[in-house]
Protein backbone atom coordinates (compact mmCIF):
# COMPACT_ATOMS: atom_id res chain seq x y z
CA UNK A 1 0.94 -68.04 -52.37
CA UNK A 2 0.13 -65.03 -54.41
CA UNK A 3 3.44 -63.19 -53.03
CA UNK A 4 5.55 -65.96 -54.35
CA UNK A 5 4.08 -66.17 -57.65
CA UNK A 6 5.10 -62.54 -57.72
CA UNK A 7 8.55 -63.11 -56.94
CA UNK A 8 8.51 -65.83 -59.66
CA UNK A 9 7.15 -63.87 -62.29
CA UNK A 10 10.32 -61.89 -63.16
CA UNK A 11 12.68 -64.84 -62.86
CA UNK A 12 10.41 -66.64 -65.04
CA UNK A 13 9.98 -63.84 -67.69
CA UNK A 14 14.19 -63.49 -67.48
CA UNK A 15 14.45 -67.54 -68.46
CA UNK A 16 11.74 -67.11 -71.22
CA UNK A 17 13.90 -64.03 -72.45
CA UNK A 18 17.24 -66.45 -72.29
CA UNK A 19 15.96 -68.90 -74.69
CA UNK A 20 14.41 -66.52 -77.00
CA UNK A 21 17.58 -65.39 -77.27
CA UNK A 22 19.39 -68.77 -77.01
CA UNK A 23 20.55 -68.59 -80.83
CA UNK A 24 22.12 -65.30 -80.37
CA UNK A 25 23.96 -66.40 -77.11
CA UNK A 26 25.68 -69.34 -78.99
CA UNK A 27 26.54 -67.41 -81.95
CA UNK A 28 28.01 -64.82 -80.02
CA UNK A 29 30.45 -67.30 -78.02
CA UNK A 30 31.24 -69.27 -80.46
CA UNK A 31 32.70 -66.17 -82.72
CA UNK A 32 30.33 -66.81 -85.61
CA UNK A 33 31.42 -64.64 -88.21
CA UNK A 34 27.59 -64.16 -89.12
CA UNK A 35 26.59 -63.39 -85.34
CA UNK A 36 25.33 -59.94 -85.89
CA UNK A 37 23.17 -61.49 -88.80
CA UNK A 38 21.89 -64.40 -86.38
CA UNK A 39 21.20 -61.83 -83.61
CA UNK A 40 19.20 -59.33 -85.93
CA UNK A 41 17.15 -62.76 -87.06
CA UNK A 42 16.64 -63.69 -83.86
CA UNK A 43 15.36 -60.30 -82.18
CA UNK A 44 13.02 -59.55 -85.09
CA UNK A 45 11.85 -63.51 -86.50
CA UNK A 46 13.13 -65.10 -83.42
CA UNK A 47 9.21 -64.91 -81.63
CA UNK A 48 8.19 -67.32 -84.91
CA UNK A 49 9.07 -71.06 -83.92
CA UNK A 50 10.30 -71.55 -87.74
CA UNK A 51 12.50 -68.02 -87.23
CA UNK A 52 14.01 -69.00 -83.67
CA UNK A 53 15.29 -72.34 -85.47
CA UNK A 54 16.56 -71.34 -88.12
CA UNK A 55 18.79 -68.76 -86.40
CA UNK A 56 19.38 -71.32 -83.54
CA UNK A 57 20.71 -73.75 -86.63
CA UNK A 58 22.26 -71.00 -87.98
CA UNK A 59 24.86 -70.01 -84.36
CA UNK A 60 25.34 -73.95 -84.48
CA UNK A 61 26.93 -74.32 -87.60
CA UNK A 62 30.91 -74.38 -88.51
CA UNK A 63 31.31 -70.71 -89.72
CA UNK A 64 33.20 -69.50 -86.97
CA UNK A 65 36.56 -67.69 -87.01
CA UNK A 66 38.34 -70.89 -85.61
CA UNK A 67 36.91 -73.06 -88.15
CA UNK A 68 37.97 -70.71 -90.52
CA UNK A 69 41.58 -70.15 -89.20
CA UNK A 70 41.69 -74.18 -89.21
CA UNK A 71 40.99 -74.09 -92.62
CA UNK A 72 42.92 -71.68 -93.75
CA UNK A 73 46.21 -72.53 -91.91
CA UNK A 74 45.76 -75.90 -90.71
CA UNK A 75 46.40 -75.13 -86.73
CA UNK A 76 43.49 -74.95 -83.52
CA UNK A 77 43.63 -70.74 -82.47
CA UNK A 78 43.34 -72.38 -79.33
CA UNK A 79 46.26 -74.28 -77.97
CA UNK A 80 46.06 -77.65 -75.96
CA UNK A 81 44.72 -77.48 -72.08
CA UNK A 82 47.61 -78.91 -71.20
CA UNK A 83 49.53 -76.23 -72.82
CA UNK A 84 50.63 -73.04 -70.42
CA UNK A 85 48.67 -69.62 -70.95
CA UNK A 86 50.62 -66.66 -72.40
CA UNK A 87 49.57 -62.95 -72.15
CA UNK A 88 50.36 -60.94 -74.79
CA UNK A 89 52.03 -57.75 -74.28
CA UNK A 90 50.27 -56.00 -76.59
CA UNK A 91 46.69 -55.17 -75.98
CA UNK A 92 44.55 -57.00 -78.12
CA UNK A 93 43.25 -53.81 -80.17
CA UNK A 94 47.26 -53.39 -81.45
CA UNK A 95 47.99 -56.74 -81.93
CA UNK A 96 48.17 -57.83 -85.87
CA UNK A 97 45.86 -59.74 -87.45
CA UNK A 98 42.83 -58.33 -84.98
CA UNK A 99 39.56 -56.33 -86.29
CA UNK A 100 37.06 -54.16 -84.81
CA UNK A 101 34.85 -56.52 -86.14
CA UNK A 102 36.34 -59.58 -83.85
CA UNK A 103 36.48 -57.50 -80.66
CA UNK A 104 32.85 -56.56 -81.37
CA UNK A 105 31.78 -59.92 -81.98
CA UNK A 106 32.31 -60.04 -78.16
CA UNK A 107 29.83 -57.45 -77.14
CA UNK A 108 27.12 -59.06 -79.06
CA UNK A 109 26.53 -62.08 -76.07
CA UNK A 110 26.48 -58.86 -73.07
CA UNK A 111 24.34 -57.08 -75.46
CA UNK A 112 21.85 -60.01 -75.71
CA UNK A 113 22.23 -60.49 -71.68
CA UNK A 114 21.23 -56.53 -71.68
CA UNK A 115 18.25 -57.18 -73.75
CA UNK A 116 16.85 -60.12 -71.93
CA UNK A 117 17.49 -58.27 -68.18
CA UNK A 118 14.99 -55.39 -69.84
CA UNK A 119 13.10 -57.77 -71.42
CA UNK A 120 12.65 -59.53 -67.98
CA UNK A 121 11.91 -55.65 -66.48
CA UNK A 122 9.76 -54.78 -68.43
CA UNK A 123 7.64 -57.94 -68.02
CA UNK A 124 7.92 -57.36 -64.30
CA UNK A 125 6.85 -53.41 -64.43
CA UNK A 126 3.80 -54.43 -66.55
CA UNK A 127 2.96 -57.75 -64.09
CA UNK A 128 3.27 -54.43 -61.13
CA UNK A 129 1.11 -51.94 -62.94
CA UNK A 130 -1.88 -54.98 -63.70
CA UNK A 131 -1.43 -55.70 -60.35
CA UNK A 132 -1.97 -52.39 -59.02
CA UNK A 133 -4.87 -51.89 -61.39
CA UNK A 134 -6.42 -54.80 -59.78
CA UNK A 135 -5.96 -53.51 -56.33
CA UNK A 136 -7.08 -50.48 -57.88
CA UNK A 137 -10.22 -51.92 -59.56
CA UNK A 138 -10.97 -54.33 -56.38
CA UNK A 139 -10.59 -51.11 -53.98
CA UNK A 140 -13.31 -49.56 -56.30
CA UNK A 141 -15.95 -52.75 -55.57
CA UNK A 142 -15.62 -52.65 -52.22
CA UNK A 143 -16.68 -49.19 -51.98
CA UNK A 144 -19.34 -49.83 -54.43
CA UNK A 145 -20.66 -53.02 -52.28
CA UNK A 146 -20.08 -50.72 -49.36
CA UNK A 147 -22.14 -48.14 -50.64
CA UNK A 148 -25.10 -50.50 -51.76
CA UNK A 149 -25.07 -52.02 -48.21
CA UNK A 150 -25.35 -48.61 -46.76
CA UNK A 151 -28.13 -47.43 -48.94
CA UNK A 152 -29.69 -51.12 -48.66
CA UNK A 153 -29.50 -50.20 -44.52
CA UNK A 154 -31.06 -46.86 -44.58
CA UNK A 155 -34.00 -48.05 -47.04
CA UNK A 156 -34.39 -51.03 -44.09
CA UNK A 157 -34.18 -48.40 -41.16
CA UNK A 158 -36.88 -46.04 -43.12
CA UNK A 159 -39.32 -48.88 -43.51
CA UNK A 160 -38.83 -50.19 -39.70
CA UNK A 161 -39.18 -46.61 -38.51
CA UNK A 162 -42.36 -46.48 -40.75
CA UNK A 163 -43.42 -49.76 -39.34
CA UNK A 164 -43.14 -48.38 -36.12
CA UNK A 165 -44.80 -45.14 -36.60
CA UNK A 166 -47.87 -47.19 -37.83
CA UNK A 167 -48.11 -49.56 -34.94
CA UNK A 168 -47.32 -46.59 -32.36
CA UNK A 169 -50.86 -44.75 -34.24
CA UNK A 170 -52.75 -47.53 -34.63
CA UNK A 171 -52.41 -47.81 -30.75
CA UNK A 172 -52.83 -44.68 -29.95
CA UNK A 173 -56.63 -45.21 -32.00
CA UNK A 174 -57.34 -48.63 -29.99
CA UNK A 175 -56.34 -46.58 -27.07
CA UNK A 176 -58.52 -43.75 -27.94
CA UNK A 177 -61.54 -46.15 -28.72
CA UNK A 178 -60.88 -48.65 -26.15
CA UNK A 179 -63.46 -47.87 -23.28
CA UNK A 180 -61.71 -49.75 -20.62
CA UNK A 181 -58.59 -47.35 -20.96
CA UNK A 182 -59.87 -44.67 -19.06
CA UNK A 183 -60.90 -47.02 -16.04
CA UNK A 184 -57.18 -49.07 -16.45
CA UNK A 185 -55.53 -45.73 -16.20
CA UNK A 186 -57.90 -45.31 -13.39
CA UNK A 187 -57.33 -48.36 -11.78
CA UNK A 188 -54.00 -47.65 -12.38
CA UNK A 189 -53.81 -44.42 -10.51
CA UNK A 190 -55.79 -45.68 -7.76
CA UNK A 191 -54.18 -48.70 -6.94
């Protein structure tokens, strides 16, 4: 049981870390043309609930680049489903009408993916270290137990050997005073 809640532990911390940064995520595919602002809210306020909405609210509302385009020209960036796909010739850093701004608005959703895999690390290379400090710090009592057991059996085996030694005197005396032992050992040696 305690192995798999281990194995959980960084799968768990890697969800946790994926909606913490839920906001960012959605900004970032939607092309939000605040997603850089969303993401910094979100890594620095996101941990407060009232910071974490706001930027979630924020990635959900209509300022992206196709709402924009829309606007501005009347026509969807994106063409019907139905409609075949064309590949441009160009590469998409040449064609017109394209920023470094727009192709980095791309990164930001990897980036955020990046940050929640070492978020999700991290959390599993501290859960490893306090779990080797507990091995570490259980190790430790059982050598202290074992030591207080040992020390607990020598005081025992002093006082029994001490016992002993008394009784093995005390009859040597009633031997020595007894004036029937020298006729039992005689008896003894007769017979």
């Amino acid at each position: 049981m305690e192995g798999s809640a281990a194995m959980l532990a960084p799968l768990a911390l890697v969800a946790l870390g994926a909606i913490y940064f839920l906001p960012s995520i959605i900004a970032g595919s939607r092309g939000h043309m605040s997603a850089a602002a969303i993401v910094a809210l979100n890594l620095l306020l996101g941990w407060t609930a009232l910071g974490w909405i706001l930027a979630l609210v924020w990635s959900l509302n209509s300022n992206t680049r196709e709402n924009l385009q829309y606007l501005a020209t009347g026509e969807r960036s994106s063409p019907p489903a139905s409609a075949p796909r064309v590949i441009a010739a160009t590469p998409p850093s040449s064609a017109p009408g394209t920023s470094v701004e727009l192709h980095l608005s791309h990164l930001i959703p990897a980036v955020v993916l990046v940050a929640v895999a070492l978020f999700g690390l991290i959390g599993w290379l501290v859960l490893r270290a306090e779990k080797a400090q507990d091995a570490r710090s259980l190790q430790a009592t059982a050598e202290r137990i074992a030591a207080e057991h040992e020390a607990a059996d020598r005081a025992e085996l002093k006082r029994s050997t001490a016992n002993l030694d008394y009784l093995n005197h005390a009859l040597d005396d009633l031997q020595a005073h007894n004036p029937w032992a020298g006729r039992k050992r005689s008896l003894g040696q007769n017979g």
